[in-house]
N, C-alpha and C. Protein backbone atom coordinates (compact mmCIF):
# COMPACT_ATOMS: atom_id res chain seq x y z
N UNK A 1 0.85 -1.18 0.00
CA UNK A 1 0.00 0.00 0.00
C UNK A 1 0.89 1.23 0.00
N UNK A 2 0.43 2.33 -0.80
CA UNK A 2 1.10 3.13 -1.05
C UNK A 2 0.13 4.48 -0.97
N UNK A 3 0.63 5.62 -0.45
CA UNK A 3 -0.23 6.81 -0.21
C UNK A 3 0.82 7.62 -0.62
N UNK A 4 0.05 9.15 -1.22
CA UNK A 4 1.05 10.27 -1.68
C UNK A 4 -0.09 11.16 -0.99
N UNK A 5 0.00 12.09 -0.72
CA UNK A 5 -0.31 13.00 0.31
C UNK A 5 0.03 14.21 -0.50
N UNK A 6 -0.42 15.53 -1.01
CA UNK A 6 0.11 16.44 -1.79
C UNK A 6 -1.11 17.39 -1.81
N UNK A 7 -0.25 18.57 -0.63
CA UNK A 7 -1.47 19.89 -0.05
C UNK A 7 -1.29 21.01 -0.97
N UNK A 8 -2.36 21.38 -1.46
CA UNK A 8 -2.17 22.56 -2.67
C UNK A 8 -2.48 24.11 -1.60
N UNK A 9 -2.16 25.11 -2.39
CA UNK A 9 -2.15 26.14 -1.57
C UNK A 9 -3.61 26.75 -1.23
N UNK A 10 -5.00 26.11 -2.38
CA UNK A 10 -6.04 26.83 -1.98
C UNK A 10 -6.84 25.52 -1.08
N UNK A 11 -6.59 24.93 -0.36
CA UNK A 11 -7.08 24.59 0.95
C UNK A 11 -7.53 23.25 0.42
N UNK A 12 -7.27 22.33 -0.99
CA UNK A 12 -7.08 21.16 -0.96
C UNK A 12 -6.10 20.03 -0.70
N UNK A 13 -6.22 19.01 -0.26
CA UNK A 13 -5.49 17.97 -0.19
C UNK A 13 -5.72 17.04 -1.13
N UNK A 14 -4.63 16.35 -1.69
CA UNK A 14 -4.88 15.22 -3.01
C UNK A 14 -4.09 14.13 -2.35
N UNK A 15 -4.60 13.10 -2.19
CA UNK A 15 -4.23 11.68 -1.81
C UNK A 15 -4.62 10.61 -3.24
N UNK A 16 -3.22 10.35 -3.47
CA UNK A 16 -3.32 9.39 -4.11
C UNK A 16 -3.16 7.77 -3.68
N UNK A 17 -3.75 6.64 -3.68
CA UNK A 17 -3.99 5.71 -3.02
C UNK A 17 -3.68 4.74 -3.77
N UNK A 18 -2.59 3.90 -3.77
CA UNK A 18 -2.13 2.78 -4.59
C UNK A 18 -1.73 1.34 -3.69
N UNK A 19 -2.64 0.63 -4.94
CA UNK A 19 -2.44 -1.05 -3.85
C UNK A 19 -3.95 -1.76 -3.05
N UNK A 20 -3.72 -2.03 -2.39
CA UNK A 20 -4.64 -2.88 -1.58
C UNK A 20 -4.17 -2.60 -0.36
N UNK A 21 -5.56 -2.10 0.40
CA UNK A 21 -5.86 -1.02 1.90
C UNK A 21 -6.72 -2.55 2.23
N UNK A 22 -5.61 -3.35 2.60
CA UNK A 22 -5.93 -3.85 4.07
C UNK A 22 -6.28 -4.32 5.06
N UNK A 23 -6.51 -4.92 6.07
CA UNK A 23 -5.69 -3.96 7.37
C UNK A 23 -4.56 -4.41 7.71
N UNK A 24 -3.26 -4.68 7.68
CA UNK A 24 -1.93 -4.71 7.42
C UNK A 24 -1.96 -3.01 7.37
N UNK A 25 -2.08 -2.76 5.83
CA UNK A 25 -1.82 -1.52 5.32
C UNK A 25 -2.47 -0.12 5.75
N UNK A 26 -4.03 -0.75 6.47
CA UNK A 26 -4.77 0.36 7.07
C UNK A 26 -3.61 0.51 8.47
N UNK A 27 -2.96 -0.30 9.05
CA UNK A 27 -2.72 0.25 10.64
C UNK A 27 -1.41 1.16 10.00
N UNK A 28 -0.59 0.43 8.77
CA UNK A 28 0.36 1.25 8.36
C UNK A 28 0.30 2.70 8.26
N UNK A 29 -0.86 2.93 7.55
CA UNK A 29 -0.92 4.40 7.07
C UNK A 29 -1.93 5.13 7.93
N UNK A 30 -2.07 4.81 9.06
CA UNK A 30 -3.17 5.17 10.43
C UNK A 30 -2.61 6.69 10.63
N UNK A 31 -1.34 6.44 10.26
CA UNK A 31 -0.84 7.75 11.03
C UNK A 31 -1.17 9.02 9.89
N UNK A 32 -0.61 8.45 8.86
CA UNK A 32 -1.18 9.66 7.74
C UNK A 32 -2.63 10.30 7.84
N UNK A 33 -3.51 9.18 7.84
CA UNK A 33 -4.77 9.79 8.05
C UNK A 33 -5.47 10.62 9.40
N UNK A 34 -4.59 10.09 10.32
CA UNK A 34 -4.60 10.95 11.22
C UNK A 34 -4.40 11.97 10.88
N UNK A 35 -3.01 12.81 10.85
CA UNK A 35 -2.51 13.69 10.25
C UNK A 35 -3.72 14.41 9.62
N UNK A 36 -4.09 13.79 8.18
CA UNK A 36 -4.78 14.34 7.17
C UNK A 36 -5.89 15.52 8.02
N UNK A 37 -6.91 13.78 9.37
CA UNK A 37 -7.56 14.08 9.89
C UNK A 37 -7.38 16.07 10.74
N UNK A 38 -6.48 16.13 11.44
CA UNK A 38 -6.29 17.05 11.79
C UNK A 38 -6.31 18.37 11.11
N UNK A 39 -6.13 18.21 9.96
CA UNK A 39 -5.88 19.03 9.15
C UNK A 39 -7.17 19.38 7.59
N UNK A 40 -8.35 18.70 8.56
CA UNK A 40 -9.48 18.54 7.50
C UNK A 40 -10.55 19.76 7.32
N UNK A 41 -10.12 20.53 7.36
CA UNK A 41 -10.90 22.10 7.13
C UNK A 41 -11.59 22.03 6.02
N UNK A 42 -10.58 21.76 4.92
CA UNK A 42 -10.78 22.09 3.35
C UNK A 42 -11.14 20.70 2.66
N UNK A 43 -10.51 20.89 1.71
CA UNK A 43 -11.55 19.49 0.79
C UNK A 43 -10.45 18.68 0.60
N UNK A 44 -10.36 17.57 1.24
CA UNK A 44 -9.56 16.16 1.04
C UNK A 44 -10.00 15.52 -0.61
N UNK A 45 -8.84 15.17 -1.33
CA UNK A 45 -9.75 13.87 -3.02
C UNK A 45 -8.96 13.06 -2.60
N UNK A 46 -9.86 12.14 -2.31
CA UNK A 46 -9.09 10.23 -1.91
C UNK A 46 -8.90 9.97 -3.32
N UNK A 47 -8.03 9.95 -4.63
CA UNK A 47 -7.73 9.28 -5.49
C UNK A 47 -7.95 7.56 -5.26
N UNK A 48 -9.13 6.82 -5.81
CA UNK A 48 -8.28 5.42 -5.58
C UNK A 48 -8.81 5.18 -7.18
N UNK A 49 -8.03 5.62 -8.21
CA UNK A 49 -8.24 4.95 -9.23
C UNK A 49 -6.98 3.33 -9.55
N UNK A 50 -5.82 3.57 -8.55
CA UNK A 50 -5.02 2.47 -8.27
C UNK A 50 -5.46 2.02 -7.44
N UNK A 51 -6.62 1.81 -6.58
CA UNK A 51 -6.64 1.07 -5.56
C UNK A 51 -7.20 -0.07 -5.30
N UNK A 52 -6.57 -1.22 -5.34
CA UNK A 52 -6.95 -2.67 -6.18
C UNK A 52 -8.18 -3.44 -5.08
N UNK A 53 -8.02 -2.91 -3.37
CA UNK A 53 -9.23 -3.80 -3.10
C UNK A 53 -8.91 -2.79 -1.60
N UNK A 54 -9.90 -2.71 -0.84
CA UNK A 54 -10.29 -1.91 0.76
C UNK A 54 -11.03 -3.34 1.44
N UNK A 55 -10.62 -2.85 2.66
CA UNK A 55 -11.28 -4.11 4.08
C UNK A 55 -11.91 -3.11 4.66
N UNK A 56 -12.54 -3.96 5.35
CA UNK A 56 -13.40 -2.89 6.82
C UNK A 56 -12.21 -2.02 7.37
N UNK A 57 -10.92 -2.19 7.49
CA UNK A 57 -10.32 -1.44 8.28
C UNK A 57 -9.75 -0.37 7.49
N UNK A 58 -10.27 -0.52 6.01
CA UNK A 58 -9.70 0.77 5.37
C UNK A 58 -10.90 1.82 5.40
N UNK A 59 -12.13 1.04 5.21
CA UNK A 59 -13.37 1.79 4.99
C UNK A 59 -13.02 3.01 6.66
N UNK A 60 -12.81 1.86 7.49
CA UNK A 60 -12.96 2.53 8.71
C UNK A 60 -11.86 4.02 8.98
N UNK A 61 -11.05 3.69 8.14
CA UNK A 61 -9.79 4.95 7.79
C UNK A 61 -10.61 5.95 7.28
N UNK A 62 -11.24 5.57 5.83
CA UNK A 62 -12.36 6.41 5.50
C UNK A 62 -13.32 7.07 6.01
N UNK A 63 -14.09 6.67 7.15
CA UNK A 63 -15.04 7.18 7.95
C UNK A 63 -14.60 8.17 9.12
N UNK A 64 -13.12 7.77 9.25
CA UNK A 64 -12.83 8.76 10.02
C UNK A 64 -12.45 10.00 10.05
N UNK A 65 -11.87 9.74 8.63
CA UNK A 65 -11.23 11.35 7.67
C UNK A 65 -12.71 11.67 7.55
N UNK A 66 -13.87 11.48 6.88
CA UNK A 66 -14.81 11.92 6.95
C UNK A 66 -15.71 12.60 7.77
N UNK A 67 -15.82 12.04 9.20
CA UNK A 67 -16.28 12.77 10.35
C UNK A 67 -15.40 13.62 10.57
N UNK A 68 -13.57 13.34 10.42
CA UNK A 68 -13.33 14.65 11.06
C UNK A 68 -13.65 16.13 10.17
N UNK A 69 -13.44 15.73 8.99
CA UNK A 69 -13.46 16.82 7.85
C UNK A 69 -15.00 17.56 8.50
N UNK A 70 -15.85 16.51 8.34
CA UNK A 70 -17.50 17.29 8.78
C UNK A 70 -17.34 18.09 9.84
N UNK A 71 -16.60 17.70 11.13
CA UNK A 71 -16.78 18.62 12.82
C UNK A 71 -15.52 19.74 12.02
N UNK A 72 -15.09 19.90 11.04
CA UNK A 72 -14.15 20.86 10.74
C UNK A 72 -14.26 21.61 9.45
N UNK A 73 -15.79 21.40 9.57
CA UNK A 73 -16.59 21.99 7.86
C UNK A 73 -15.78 21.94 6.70
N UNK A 74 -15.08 20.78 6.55
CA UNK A 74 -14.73 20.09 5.26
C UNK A 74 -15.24 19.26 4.61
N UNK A 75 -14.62 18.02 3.51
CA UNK A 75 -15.81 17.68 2.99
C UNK A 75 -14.40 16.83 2.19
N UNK A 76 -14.83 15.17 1.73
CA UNK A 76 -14.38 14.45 1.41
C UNK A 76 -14.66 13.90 0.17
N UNK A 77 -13.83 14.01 -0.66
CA UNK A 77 -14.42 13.55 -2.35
C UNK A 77 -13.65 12.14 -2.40
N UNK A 78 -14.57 10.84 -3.23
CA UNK A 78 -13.62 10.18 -3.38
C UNK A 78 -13.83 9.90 -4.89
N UNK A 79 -12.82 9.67 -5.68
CA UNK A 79 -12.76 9.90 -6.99
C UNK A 79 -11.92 8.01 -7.76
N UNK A 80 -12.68 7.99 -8.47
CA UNK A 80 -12.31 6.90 -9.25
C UNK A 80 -12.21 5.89 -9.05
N UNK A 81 -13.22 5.15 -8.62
CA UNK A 81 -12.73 4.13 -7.56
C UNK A 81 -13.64 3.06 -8.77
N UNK A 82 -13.06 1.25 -8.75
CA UNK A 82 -13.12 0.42 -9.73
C UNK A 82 -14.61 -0.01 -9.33
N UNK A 83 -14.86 -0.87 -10.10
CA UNK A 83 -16.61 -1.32 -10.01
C UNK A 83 -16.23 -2.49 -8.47
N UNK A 84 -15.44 -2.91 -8.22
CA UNK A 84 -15.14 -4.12 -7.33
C UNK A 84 -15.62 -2.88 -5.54
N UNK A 85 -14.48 -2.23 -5.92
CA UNK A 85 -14.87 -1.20 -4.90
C UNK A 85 -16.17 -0.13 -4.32
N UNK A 86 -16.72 -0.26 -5.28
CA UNK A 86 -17.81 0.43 -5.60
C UNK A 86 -19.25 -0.59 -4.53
N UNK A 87 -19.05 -1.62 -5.71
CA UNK A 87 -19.40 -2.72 -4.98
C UNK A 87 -19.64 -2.90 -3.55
N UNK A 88 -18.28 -2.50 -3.49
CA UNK A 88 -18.19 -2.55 -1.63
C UNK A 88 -18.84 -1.22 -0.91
N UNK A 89 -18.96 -0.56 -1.46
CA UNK A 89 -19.31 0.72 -0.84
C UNK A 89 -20.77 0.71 -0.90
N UNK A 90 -21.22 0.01 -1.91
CA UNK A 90 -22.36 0.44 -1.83
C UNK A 90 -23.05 -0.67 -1.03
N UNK A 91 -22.87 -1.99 -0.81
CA UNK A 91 -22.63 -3.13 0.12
C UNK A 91 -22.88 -2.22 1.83
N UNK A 92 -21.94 -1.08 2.27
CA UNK A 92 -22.08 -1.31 3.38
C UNK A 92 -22.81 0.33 3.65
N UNK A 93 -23.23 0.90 2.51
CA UNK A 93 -23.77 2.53 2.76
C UNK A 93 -22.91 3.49 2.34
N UNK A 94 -21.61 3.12 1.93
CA UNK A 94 -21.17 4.59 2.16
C UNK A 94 -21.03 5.58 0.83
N UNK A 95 -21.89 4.44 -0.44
CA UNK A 95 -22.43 5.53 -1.22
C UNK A 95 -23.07 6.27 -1.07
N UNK A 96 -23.57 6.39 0.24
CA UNK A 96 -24.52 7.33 0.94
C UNK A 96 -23.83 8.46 1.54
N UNK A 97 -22.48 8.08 1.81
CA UNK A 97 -21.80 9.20 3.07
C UNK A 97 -20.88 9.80 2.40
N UNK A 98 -20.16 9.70 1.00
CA UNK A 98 -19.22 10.06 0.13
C UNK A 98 -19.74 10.56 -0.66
N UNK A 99 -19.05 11.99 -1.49
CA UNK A 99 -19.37 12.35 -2.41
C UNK A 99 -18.47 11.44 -3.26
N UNK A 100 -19.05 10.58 -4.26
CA UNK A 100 -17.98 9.88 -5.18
C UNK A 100 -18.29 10.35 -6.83
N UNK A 101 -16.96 10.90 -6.99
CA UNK A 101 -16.70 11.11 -8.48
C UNK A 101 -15.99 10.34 -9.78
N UNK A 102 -16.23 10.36 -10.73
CA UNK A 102 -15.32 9.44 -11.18
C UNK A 102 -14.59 10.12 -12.36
C-alpha cells in the first residue's frame, strides 16, 4: 500500500492511493490519516483509481477522515474508484456518506 499526500495552496489535499488497503496496510498508514484528519478544514480527493481492493479497516480509515473533515466543515471527495470497490461501498452505505466522483 502506497499513499502520496500532496497539499495545494487553496485549501485542498490530493491523496493518491495505490495497492490494496488492508488492514496490514490500514494500521500502516493510520498515522497519515490521522494527520490528514487534523488538518481537514478544506476538501480532502481520496484518489483510488489504483486502488486494487479496501477491508473494513480501510473503509474505517475512510469514515474517520470523513467525520473529522464534517466537525471541521470540510468535505471528502472520493474519486475513481473500480466497479469491485464500488461494490463494496455500496454493500455497506457509504455511497450514501461520500461524495464519489469518477
Amino acid at each position: 500500500m502506497e499513499i502520496k499526500i500532496n497539499k495545494k495552496d487553496n485549501g485542498v489535499t490530493y491523496v493518491k492511493l495505490t495497492g490494496r488497503l488492508d488492514t496490514p496496510a490500514a494500521q500502516e498508514v493510520a498515522e497519515d490519516v490521522t494527520a490528514l484528519s487534523e488538518e481537514a478544514s478544506g476538501t480532502i480527493i481520496l484518489d483510488c483509481s489504483e486502488l486494487a481492493y479496501i477491508s473494513s479497516s480501510g473503509l474505517r480509515l475512510f469514515l474517520t477522515l470523513r467525520k473529522a473533515a464534517a466537525n471541521k466543515g470540510g468535505n471528502v471527495i472520493v474519486k475513481s474508484i473500480s466497479d469491485d470497490i464500488r461494490q463494496v461501498f455500496m454493500m455497506t452505505g457509504f455511497l450514501n456518506l461520500f461524495q464519489i466522483e469518477d
